[in-house]
N, C-alpha and C. Protein backbone atom coordinates (compact mmCIF):
# COMPACT_ATOMS: atom_id res chain seq x y z
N UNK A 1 69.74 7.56 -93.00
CA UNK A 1 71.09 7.37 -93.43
C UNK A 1 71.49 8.55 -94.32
N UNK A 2 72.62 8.95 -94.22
CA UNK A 2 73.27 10.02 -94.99
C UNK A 2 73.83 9.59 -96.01
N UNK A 3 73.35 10.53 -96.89
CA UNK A 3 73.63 10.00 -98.49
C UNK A 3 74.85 10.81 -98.94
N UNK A 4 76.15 10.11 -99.37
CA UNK A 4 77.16 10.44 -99.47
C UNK A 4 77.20 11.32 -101.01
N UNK A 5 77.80 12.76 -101.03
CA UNK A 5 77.91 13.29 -102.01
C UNK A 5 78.92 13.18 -102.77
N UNK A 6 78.84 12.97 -104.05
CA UNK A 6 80.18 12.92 -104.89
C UNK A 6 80.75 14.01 -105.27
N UNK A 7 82.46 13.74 -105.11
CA UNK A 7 83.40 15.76 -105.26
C UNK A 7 83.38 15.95 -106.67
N UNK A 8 82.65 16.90 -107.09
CA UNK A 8 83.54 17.21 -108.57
C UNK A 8 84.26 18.30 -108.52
N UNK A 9 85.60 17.75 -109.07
CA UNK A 9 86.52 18.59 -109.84
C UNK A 9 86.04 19.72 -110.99
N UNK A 10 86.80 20.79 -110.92
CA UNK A 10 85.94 21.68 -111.52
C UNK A 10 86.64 21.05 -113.31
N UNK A 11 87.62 20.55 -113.43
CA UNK A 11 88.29 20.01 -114.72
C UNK A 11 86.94 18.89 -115.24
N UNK A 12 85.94 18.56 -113.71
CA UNK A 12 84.99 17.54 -114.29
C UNK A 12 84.06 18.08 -114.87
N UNK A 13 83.54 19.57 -115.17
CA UNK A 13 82.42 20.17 -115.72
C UNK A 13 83.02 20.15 -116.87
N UNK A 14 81.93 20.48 -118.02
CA UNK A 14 82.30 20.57 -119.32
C UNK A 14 82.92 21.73 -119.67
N UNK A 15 83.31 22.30 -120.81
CA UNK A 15 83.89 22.96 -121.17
C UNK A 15 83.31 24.15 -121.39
N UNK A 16 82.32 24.22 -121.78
CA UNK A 16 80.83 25.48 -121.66
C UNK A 16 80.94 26.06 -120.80
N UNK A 17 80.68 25.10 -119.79
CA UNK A 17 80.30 25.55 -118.27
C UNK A 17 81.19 26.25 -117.82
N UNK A 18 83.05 25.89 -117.74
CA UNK A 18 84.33 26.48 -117.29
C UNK A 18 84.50 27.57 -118.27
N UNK A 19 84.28 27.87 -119.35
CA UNK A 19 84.19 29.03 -120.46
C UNK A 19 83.21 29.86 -119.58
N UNK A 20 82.21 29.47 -119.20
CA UNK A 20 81.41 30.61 -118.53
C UNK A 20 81.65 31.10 -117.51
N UNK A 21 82.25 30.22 -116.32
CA UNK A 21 83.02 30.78 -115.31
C UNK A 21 83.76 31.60 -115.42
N UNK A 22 84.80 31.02 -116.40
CA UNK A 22 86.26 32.03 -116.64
C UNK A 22 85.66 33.65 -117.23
N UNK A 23 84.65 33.78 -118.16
CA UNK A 23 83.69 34.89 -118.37
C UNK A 23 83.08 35.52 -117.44
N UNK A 24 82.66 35.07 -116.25
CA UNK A 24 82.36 35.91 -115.51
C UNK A 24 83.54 36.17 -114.21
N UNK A 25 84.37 35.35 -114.33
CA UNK A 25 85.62 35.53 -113.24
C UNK A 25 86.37 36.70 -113.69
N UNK A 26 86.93 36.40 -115.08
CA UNK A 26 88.01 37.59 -115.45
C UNK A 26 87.43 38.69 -116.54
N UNK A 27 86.17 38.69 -116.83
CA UNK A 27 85.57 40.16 -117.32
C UNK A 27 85.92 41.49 -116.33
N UNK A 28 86.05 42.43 -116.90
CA UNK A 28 86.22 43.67 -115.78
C UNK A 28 85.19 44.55 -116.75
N UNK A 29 84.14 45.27 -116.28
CA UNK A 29 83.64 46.72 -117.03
C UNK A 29 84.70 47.45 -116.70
N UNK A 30 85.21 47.86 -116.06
CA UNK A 30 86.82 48.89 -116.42
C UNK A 30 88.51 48.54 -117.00
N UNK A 31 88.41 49.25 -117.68
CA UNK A 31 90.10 49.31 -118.36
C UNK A 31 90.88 49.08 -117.58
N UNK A 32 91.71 47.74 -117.79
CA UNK A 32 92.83 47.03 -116.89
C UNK A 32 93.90 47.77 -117.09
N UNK A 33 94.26 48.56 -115.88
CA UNK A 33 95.84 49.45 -116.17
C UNK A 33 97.01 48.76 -116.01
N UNK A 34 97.61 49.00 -117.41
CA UNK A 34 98.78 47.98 -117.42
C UNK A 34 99.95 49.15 -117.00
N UNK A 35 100.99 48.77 -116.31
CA UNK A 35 101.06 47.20 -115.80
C UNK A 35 100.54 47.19 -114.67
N UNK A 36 99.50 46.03 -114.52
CA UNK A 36 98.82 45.89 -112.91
C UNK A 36 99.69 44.57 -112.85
N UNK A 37 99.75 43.56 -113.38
CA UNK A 37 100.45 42.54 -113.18
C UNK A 37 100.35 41.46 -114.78
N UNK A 38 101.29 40.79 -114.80
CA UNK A 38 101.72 40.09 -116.28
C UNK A 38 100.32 39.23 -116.63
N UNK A 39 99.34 38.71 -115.05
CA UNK A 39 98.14 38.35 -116.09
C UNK A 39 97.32 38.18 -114.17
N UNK A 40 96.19 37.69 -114.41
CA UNK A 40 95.51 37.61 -113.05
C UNK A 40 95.57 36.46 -112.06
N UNK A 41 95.50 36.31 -110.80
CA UNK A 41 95.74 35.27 -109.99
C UNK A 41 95.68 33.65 -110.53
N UNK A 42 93.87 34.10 -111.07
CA UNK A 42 93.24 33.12 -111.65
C UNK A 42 93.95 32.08 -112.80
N UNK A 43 94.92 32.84 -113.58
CA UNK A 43 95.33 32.19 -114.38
C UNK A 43 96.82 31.73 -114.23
N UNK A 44 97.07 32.05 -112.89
CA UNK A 44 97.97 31.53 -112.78
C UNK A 44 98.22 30.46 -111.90
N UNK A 45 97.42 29.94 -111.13
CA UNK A 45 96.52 28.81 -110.53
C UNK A 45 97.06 27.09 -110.99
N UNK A 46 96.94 27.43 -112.57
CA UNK A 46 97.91 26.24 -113.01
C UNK A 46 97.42 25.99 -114.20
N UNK A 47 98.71 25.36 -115.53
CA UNK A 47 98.55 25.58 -116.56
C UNK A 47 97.02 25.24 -117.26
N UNK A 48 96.53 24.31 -116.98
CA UNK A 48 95.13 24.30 -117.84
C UNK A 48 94.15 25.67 -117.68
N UNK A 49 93.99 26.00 -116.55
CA UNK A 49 93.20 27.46 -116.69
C UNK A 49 94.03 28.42 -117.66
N UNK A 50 95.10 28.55 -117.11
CA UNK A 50 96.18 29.74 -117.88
C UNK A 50 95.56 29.28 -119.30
N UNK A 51 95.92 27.80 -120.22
CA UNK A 51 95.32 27.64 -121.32
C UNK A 51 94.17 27.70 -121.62
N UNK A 52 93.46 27.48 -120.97
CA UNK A 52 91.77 27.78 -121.57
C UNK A 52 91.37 29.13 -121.13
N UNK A 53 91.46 29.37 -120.56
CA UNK A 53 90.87 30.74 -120.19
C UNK A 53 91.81 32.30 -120.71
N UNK A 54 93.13 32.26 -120.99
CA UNK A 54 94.22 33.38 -121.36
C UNK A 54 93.41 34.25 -122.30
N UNK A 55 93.11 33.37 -123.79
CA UNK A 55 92.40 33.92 -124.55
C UNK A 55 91.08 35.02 -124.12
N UNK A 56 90.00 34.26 -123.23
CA UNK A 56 88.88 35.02 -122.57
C UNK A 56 89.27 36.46 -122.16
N UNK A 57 90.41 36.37 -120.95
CA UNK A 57 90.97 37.48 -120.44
C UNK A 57 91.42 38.55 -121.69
N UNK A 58 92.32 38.34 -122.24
CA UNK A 58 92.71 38.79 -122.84
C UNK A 58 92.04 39.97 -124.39
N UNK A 59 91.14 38.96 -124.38
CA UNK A 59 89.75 39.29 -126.03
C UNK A 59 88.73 39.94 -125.05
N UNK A 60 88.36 39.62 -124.09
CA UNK A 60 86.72 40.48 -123.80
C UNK A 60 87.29 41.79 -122.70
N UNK A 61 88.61 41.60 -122.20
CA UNK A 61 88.71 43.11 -121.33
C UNK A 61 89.51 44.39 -122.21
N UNK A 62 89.70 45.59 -121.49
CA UNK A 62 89.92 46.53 -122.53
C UNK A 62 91.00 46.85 -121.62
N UNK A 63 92.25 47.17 -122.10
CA UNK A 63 93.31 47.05 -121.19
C UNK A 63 93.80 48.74 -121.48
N UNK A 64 94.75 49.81 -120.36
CA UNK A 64 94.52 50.62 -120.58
C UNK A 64 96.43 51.06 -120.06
N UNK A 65 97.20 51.39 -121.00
CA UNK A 65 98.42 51.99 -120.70
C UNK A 65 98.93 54.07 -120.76
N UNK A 66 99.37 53.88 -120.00
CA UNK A 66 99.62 55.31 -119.95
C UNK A 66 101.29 55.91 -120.39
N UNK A 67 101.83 56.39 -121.35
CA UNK A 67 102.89 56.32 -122.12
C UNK A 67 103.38 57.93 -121.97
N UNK A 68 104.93 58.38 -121.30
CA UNK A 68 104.94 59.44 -121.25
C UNK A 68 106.77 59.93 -121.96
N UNK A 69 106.45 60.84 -122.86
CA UNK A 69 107.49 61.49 -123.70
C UNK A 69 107.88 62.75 -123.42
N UNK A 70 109.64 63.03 -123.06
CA UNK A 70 109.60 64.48 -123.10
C UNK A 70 110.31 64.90 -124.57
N UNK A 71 110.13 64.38 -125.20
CA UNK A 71 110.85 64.90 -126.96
C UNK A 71 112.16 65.87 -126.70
N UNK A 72 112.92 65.03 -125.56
CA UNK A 72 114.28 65.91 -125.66
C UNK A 72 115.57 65.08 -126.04
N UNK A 73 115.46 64.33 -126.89
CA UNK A 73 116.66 63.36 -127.17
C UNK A 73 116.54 62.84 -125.70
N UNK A 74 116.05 62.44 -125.25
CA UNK A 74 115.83 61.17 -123.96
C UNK A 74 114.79 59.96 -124.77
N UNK A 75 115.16 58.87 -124.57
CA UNK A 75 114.40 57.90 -125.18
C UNK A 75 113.00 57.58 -124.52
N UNK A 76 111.86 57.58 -124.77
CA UNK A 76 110.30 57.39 -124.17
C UNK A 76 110.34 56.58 -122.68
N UNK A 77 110.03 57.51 -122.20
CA UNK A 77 109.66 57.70 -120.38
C UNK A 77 109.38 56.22 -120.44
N UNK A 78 109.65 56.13 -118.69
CA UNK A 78 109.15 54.59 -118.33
C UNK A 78 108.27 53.77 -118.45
N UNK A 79 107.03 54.22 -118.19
CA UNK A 79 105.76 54.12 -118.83
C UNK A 79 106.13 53.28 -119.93
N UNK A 80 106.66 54.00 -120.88
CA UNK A 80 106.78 53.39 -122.06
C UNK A 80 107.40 51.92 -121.67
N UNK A 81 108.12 51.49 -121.17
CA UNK A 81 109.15 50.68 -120.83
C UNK A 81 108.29 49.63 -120.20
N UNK A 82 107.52 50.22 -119.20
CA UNK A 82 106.33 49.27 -118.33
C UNK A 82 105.68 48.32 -119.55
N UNK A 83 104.64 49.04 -120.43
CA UNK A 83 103.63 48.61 -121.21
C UNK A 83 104.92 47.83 -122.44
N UNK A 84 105.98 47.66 -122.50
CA UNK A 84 106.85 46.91 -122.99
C UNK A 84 107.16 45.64 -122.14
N UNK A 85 107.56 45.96 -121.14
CA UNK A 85 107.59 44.43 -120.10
C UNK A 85 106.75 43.94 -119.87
N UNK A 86 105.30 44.07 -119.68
CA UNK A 86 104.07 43.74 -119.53
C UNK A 86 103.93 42.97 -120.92
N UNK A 87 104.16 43.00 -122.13
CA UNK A 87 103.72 42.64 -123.54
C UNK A 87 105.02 41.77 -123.34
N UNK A 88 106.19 42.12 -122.55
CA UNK A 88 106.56 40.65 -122.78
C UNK A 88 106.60 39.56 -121.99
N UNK A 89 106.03 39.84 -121.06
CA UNK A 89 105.33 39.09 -119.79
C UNK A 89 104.60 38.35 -120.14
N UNK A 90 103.66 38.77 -121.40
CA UNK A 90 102.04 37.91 -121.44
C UNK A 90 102.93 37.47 -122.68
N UNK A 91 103.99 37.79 -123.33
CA UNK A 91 104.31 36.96 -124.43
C UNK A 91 103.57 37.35 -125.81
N UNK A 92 104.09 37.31 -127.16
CA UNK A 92 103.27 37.65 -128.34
C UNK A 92 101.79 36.82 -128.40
N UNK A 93 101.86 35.87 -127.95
CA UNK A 93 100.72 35.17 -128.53
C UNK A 93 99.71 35.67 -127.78
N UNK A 94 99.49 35.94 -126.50
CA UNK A 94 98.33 36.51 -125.73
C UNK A 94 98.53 37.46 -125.98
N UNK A 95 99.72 38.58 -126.54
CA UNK A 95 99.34 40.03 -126.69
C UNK A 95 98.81 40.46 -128.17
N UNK A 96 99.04 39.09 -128.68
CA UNK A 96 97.43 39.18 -130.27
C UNK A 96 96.39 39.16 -129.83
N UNK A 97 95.95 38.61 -128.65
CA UNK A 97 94.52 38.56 -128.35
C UNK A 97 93.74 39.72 -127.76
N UNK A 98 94.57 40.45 -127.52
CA UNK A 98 93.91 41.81 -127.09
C UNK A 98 93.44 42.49 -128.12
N UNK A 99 91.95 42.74 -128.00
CA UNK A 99 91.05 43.42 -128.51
C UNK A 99 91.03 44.82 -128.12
N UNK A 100 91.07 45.35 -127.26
CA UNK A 100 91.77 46.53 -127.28
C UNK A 100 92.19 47.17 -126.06
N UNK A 101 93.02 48.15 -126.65
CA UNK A 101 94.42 48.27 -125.63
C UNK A 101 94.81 50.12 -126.15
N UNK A 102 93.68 51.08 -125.19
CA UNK A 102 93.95 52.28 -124.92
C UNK A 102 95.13 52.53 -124.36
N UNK A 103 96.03 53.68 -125.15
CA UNK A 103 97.32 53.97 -124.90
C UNK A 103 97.03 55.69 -124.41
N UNK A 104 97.11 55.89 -123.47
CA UNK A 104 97.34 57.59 -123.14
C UNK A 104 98.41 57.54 -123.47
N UNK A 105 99.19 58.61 -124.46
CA UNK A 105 100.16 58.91 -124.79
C UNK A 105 100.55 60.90 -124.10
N UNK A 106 101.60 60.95 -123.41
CA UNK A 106 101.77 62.04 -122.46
C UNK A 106 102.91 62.88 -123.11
N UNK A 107 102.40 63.75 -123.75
CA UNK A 107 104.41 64.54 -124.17
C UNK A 107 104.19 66.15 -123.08
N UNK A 108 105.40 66.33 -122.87
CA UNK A 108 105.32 67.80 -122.19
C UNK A 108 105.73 68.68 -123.77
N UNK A 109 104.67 69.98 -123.02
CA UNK A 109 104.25 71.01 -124.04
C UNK A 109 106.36 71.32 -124.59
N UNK A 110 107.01 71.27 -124.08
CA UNK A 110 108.04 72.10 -124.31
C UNK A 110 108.68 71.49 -125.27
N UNK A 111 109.07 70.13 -124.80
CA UNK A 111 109.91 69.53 -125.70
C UNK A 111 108.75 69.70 -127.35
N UNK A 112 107.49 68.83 -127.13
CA UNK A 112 106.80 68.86 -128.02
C UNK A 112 106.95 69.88 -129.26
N UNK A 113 107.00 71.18 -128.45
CA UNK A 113 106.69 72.47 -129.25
C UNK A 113 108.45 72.65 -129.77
N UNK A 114 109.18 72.20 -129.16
CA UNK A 114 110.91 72.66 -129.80
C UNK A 114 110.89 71.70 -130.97
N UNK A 115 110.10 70.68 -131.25
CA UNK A 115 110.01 69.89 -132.65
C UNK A 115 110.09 70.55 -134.07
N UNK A 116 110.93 70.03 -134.76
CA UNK A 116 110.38 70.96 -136.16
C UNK A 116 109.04 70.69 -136.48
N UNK A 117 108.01 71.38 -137.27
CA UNK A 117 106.89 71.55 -137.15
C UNK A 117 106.53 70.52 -138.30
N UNK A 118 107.56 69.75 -138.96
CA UNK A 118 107.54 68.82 -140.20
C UNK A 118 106.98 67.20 -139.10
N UNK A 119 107.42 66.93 -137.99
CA UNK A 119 108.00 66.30 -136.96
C UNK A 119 106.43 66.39 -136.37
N UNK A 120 105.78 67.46 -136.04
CA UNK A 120 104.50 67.33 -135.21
C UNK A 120 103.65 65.67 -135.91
N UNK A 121 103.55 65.65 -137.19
CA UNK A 121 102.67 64.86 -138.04
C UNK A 121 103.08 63.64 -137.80
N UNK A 122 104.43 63.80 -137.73
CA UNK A 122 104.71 61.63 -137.53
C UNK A 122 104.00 61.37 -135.93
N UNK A 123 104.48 62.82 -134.65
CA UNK A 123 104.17 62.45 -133.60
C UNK A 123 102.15 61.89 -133.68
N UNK A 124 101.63 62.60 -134.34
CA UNK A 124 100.01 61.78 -134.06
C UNK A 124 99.47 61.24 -135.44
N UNK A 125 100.48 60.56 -135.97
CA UNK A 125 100.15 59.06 -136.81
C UNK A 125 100.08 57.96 -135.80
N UNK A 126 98.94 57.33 -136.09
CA UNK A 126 98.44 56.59 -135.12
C UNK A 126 99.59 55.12 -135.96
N UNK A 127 100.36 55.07 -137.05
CA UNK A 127 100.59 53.78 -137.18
C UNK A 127 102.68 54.02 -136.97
N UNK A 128 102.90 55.34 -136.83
CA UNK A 128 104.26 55.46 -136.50
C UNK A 128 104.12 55.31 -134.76
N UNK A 129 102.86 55.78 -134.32
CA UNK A 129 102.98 55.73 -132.63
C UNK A 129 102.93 53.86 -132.11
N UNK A 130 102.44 53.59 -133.18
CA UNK A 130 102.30 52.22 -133.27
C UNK A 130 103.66 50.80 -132.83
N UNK A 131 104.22 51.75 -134.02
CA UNK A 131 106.05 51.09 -134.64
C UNK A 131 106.52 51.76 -133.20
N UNK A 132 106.40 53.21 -133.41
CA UNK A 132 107.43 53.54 -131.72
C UNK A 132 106.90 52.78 -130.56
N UNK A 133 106.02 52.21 -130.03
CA UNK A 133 105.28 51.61 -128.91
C UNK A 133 106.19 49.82 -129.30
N UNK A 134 106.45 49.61 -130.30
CA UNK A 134 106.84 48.58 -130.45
C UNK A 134 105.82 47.42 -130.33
N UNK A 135 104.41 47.93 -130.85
CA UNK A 135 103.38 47.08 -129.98
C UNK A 135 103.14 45.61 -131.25
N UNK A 136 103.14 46.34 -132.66
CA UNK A 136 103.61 45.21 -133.84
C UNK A 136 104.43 44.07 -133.88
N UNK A 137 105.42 44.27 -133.12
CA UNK A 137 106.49 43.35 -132.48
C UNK A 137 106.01 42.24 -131.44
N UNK A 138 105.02 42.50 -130.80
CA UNK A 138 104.57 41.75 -130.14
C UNK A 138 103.26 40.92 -130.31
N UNK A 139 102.88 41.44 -131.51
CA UNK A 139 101.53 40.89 -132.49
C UNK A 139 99.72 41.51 -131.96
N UNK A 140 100.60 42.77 -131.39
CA UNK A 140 99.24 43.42 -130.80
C UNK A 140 98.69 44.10 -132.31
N UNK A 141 97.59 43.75 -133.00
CA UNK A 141 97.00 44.43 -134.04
C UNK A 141 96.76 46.44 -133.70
N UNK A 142 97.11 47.02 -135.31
CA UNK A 142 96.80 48.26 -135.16
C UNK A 142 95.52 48.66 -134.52
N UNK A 143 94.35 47.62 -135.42
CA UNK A 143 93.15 48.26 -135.25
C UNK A 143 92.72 48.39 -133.95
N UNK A 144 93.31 47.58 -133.22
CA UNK A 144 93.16 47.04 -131.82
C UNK A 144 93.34 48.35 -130.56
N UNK A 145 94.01 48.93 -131.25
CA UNK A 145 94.59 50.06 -130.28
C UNK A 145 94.12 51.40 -130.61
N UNK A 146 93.84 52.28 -129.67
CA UNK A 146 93.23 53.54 -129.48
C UNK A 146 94.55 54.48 -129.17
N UNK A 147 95.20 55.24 -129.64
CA UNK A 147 95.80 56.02 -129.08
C UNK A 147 95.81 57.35 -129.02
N UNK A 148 95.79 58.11 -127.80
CA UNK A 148 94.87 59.80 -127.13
C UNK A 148 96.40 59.96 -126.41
N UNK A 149 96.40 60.95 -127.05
CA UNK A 149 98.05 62.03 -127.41
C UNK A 149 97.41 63.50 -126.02
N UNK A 150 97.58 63.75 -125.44
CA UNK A 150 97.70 64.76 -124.52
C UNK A 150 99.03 65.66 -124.35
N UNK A 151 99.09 67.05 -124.42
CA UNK A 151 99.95 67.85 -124.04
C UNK A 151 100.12 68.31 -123.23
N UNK A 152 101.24 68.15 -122.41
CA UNK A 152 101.38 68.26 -120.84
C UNK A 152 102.29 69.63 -120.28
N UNK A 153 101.46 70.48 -119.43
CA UNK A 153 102.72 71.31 -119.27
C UNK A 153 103.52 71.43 -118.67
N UNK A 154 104.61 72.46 -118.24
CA UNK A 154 105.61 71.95 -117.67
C UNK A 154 106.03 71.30 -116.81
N UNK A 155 104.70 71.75 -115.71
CA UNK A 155 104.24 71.26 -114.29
C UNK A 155 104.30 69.57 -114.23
N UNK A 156 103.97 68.96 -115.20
CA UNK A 156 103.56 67.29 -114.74
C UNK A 156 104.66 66.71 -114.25
């Protein structure tokens, strides 16, 4: 006689167990380039994962934006604009949970260099690039963020 198996629901494992899943589901060893999308399939599946698991995603991967300036009285390239809709996509409260969040920051050599030379120093303060990213606003911590300033020449 065949012995009938019982279904479990994965909501029926404990909470350990689904913490460990969600840890090995949404870990990445590489820097998530934002914007790839406002958060991953997985969590959008339906609200109890989204709630238990957002945090996981969010704290153990290293998320990675690319930010580009031409310092000509034009307001910060799209890029910039992306890694702004993306932070408000995931909303302030998941964008506190990011542990960290590499910003390539891109200026072309020209505009850069037509700066008054008083002006170079605010551009690589890591806590004015901060305020300009608007990333405070969204409760992303300073310490949290890496930001690598590159000078681009005319060509990009």
């Amino acid at each position: 006689m065949a012995q009938s198996r019982k279904r479990i629901n994965f909501f029926d494992l404990p909470a350990e167990l689904r913490t460990v899943i969600y840890e090995h589901a949404l870990g990445q060893k590489e820097r998530i380039r934002v914007p790839k999308s406002a958060s991953p399939s997985l969590l959008r599946t339906c609200t109890q994962i989204r709630n238990e698991a957002s945090s996981i995603y969010y704290s153990t991967n290293s998320f990675q934006a690319r930010v580009t300036h031409a310092f000509d009285n034009r307001a910060p390239g799209e890029a910039e604009n992306s890694l702004k809709k993306w932070l408000q996509a995931i909303g302030s409260k998941r964008a506190g949970q990011i542990e960290k969040l590499h910003v390539k920051y891109l200026v072309s050599s020209d505009g850069f260099l037509s700066l008054p030379r008083e002006e170079w120093a605010f551009v690589f303060r890591e806590k004015d690039m901060h305020d300009l990213l608007g990333l405070e606003e969204f409760g992303v911590p300073q310490e949290h963020v890496v930001i690598e300033f590159q000078i681009l020449s005319d060509e990009y």
